[in-house]
Protein backbone atom coordinates (compact mmCIF):
# COMPACT_ATOMS: atom_id res chain seq x y z
CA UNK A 1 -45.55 -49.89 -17.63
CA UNK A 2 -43.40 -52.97 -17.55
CA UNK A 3 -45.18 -56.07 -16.40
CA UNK A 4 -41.74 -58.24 -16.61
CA UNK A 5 -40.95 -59.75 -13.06
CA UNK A 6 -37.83 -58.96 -11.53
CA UNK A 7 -35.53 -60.32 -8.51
CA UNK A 8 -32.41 -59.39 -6.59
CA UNK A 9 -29.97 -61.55 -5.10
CA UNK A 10 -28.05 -61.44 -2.01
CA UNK A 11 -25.88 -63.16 -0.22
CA UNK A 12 -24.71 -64.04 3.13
CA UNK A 13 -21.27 -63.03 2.38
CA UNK A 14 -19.20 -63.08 -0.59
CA UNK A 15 -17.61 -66.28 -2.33
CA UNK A 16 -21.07 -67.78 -1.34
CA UNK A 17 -22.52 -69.04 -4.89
CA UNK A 18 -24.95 -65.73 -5.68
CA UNK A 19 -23.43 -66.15 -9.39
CA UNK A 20 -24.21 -69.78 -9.53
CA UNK A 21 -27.51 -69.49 -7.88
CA UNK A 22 -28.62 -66.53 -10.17
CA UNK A 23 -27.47 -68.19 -13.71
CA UNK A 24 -29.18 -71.65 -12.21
CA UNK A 25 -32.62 -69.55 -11.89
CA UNK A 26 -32.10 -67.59 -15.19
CA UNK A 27 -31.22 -71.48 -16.62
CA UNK A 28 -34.46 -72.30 -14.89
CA UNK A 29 -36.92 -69.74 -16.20
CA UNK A 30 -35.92 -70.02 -19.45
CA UNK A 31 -36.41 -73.70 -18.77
CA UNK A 32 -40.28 -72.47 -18.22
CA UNK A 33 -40.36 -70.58 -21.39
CA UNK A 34 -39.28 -67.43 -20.31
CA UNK A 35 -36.81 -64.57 -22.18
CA UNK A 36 -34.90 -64.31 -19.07
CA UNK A 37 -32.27 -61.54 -18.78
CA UNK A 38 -29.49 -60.90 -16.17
CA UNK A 39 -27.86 -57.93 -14.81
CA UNK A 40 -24.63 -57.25 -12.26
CA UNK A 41 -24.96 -53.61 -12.22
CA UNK A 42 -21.70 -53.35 -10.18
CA UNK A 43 -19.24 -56.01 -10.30
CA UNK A 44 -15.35 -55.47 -9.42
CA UNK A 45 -12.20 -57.45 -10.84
CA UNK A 46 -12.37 -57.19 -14.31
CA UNK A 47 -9.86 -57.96 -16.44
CA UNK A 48 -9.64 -57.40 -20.51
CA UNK A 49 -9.98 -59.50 -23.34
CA UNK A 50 -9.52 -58.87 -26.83
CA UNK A 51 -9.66 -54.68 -26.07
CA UNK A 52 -12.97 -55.29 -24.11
CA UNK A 53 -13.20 -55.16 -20.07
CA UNK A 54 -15.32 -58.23 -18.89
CA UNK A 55 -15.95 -59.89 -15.27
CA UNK A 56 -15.93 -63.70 -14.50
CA UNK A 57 -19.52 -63.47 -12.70
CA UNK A 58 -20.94 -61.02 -15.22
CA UNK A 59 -20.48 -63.65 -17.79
CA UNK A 60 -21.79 -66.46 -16.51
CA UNK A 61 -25.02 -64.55 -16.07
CA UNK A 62 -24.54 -63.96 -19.62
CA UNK A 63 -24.49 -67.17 -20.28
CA UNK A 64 -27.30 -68.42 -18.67
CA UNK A 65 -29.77 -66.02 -19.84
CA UNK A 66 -31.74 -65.87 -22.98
CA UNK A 67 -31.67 -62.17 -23.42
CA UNK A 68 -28.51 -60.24 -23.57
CA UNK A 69 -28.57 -57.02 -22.81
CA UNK A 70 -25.92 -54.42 -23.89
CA UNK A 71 -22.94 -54.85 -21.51
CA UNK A 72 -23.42 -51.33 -20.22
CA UNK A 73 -26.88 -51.65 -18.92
CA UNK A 74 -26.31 -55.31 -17.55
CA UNK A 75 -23.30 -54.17 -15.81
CA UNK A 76 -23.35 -50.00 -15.73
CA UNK A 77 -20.29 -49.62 -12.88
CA UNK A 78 -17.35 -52.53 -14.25
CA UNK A 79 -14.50 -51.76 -12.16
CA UNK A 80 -11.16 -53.16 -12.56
CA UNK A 81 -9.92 -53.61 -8.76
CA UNK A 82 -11.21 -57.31 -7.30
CA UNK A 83 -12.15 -55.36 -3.92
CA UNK A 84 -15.24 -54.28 -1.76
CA UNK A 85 -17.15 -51.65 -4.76
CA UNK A 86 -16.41 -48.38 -2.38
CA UNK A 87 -13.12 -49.11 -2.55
CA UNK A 88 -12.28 -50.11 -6.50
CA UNK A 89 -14.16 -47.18 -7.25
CA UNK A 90 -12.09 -44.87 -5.39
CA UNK A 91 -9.21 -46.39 -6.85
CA UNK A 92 -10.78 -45.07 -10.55
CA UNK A 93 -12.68 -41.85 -9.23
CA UNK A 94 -15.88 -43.30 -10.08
CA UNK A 95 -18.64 -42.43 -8.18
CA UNK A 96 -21.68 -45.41 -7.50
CA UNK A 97 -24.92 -43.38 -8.56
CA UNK A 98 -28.01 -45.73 -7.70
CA UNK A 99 -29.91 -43.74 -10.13
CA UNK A 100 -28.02 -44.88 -12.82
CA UNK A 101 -28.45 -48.00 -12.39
CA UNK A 102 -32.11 -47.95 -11.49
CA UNK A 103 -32.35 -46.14 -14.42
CA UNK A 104 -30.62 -49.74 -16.58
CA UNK A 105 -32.94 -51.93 -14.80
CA UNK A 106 -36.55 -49.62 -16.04
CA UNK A 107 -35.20 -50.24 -19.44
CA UNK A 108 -34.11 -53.97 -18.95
CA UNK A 109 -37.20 -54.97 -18.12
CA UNK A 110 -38.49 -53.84 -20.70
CA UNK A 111 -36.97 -56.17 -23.10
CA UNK A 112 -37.07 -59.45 -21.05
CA UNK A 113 -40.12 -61.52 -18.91
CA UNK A 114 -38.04 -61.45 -16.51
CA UNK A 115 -34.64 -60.07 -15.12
CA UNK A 116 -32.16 -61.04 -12.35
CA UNK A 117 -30.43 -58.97 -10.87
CA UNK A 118 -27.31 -59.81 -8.62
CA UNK A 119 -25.76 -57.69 -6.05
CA UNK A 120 -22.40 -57.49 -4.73
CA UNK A 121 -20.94 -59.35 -1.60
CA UNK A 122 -23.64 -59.48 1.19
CA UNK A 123 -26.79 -57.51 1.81
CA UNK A 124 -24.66 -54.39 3.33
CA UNK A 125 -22.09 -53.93 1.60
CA UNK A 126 -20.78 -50.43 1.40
CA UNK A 127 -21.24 -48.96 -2.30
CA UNK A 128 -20.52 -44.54 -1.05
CA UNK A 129 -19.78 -43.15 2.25
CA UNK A 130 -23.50 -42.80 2.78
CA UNK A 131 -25.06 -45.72 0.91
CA UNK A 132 -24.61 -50.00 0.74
CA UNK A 133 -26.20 -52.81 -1.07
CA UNK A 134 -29.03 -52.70 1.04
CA UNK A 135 -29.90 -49.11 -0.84
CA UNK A 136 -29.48 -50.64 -3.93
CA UNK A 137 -32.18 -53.25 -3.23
CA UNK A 138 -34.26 -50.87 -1.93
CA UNK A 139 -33.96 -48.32 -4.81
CA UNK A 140 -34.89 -51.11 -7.14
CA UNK A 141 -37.71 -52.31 -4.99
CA UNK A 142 -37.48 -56.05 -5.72
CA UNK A 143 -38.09 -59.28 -3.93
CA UNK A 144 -35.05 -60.63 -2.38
CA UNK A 145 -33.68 -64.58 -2.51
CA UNK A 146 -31.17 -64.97 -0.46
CA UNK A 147 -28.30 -67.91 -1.01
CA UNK A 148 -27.27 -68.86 2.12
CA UNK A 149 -23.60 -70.18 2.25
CA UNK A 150 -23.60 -73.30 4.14
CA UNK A 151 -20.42 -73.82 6.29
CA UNK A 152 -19.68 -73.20 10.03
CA UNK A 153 -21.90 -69.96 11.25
CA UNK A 154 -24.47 -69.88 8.22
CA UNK A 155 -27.43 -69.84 10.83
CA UNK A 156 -26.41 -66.26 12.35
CA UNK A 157 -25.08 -65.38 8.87
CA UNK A 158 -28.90 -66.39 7.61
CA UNK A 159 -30.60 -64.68 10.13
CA UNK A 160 -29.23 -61.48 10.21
CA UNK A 161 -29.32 -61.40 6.17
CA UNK A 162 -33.24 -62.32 6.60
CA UNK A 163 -33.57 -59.46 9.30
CA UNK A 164 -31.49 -56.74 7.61
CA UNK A 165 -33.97 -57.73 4.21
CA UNK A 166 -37.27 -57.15 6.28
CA UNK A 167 -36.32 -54.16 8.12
CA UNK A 168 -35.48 -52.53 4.78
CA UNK A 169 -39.32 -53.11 4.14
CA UNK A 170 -38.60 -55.46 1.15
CA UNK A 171 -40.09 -59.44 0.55
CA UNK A 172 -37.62 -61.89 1.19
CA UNK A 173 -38.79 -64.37 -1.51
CA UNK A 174 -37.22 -67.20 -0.50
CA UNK A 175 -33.45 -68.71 -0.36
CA UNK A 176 -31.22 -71.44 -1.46
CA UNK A 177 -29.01 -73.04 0.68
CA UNK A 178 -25.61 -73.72 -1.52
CA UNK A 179 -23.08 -76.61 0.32
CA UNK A 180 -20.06 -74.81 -0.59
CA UNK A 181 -17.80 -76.57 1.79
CA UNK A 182 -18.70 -80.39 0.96
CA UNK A 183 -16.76 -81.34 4.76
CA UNK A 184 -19.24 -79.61 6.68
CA UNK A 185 -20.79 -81.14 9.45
CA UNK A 186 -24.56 -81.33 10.50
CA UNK A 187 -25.60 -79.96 6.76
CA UNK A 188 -29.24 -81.27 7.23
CA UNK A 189 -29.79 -80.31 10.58
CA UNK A 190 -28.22 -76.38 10.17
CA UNK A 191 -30.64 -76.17 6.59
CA UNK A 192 -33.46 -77.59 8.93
CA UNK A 193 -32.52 -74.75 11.33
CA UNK A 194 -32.94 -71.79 9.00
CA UNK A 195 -35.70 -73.22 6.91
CA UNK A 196 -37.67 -73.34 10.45
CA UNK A 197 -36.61 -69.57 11.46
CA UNK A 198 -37.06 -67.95 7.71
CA UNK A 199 -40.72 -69.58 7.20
CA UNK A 200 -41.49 -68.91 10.69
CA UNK A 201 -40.52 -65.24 10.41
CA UNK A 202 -41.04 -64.18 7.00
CA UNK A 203 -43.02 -66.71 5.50
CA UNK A 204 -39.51 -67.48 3.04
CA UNK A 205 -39.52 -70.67 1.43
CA UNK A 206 -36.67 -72.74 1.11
CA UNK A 207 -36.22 -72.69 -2.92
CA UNK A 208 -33.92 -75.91 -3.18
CA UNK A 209 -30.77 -77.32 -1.87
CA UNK A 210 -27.59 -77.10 -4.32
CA UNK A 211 -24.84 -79.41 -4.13
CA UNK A 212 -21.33 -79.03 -3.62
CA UNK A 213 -20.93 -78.85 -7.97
CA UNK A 214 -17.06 -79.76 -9.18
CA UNK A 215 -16.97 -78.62 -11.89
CA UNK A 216 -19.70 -75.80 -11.23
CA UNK A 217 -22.66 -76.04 -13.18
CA UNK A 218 -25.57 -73.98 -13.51
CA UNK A 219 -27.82 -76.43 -15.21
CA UNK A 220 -27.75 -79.49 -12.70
CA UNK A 221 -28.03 -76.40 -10.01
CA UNK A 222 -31.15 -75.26 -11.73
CA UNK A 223 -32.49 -79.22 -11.35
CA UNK A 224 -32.32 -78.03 -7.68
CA UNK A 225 -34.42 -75.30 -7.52
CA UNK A 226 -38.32 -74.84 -6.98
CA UNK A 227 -38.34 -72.52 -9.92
CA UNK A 228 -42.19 -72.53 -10.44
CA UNK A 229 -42.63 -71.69 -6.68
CA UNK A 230 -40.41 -68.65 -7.20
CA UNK A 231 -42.56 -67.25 -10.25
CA UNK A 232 -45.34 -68.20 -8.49
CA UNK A 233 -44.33 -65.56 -5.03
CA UNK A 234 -42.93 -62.96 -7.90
CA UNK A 235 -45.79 -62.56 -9.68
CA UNK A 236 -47.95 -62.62 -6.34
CA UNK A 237 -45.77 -59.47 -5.22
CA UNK A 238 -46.20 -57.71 -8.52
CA UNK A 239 -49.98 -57.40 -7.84
């Protein structure tokens, strides 16, 4: 048996920062000496280079990680279609089989310490007629960081995310508040809000406090994060 930690990533909505939240905390635990590995085992809009179908996100993860593993297994559903994954993969017949990509993640971790895994959208998004993100996390039985996107209606965003998390019976491990709009007002006081209801709740952590970034950066977002306060709640919930 494996004894590489693992994490999954969600979001409370999409075009939130999950990507540049994940590659900061790959950034970060190789930053602690770790092989650190990434996978987006369904990401849609991808476009083709050089005879070769990558995504945007898919590489940055890439990127940031110290372990590459074989773009099939890091990513095993790449669909072309930049829409909601039920719907891109109707578009090319393809079918979402959790199985398959539970099946990736056994063999990812075993060639990393540790592997992130980021989902797609928000914590329910729909992935079959029958099954949604939420599945996903739940098939892969992981701890959960959530990034909260902080602009107008985070709080509610936040809370339901957090809820929807425990009542799936998995660990919310914590979650980042990213400032991705820079004009918002009350930033401090909303963060203060959901740090209070998350620790109060589910005993979640606030893992750090990212910046609005121009340009984007996944190393000064990794300066951000609490990254030895993660490990320290993964390999807690491994026991």
């Amino acid at each position: 048996m494996s004894t590489a930690l693992s994490l999954f990533v969600t979001g409370t909505d999409t075009e939130i920062g999950k990507t540049l939240v994940s590659s900061a905390l790959l950034r970060g635990f190789v930053r602690e000496g770790l092989q650190a590995a990434a996978m987006k085992p369904i990401a849609a809009g991808a476009f083709e280079l050089d005879g070769v179908l990558h995504n945007e996100d898919a590489d940055q993860l890439d990127a940031a990680s110290s372990v590459l593993l074989p773009p099939d297994m890091r990513t095993p559903y790449l669909l072309k279609e930049p829409a909601a994954p039920h719907i891109a993969a109707a578009l090319e017949n393809v079918v979402l089989d959790l199985e398959r990509i539970v099946a990736c993640h056994a063999e990812a971790v075993t060639r990393a310490d540790i592997v992130v895994v980021e989902g797609v959208g928000g914590f329910r998004v729909p992935l079959t007629a029958t099954q949604d993100t939420a599945d996903l996390a739940v098939a892969l039985n992981l701890p959960v960081v959530l990034v909260v996107g902080m602009r107008l209606g985070c709080i509610s965003h936040a809370l339901l995310s957090a809820e929807a998390i425990a009542a799936r019976g998995l660990t919310l491990a914590g979650w980042v508040a990213n400032r991705v709009d820079p004009d918002m007002t009350f930033p401090d006081e909303n963060i203060a809000s959901i740090r209070e209801h998350l620790a109060r709740a589910y005993d979640a952590p606030l893992l750090g406090i990212v910046p609005h970034l121009n340009p984007i950066s996944a190393e000064r977002a990794a300066d951000r994060l609490d990254i030895p306060r993660l490990l320290q709640t993964l390999r807690h919930a491994q026991r």
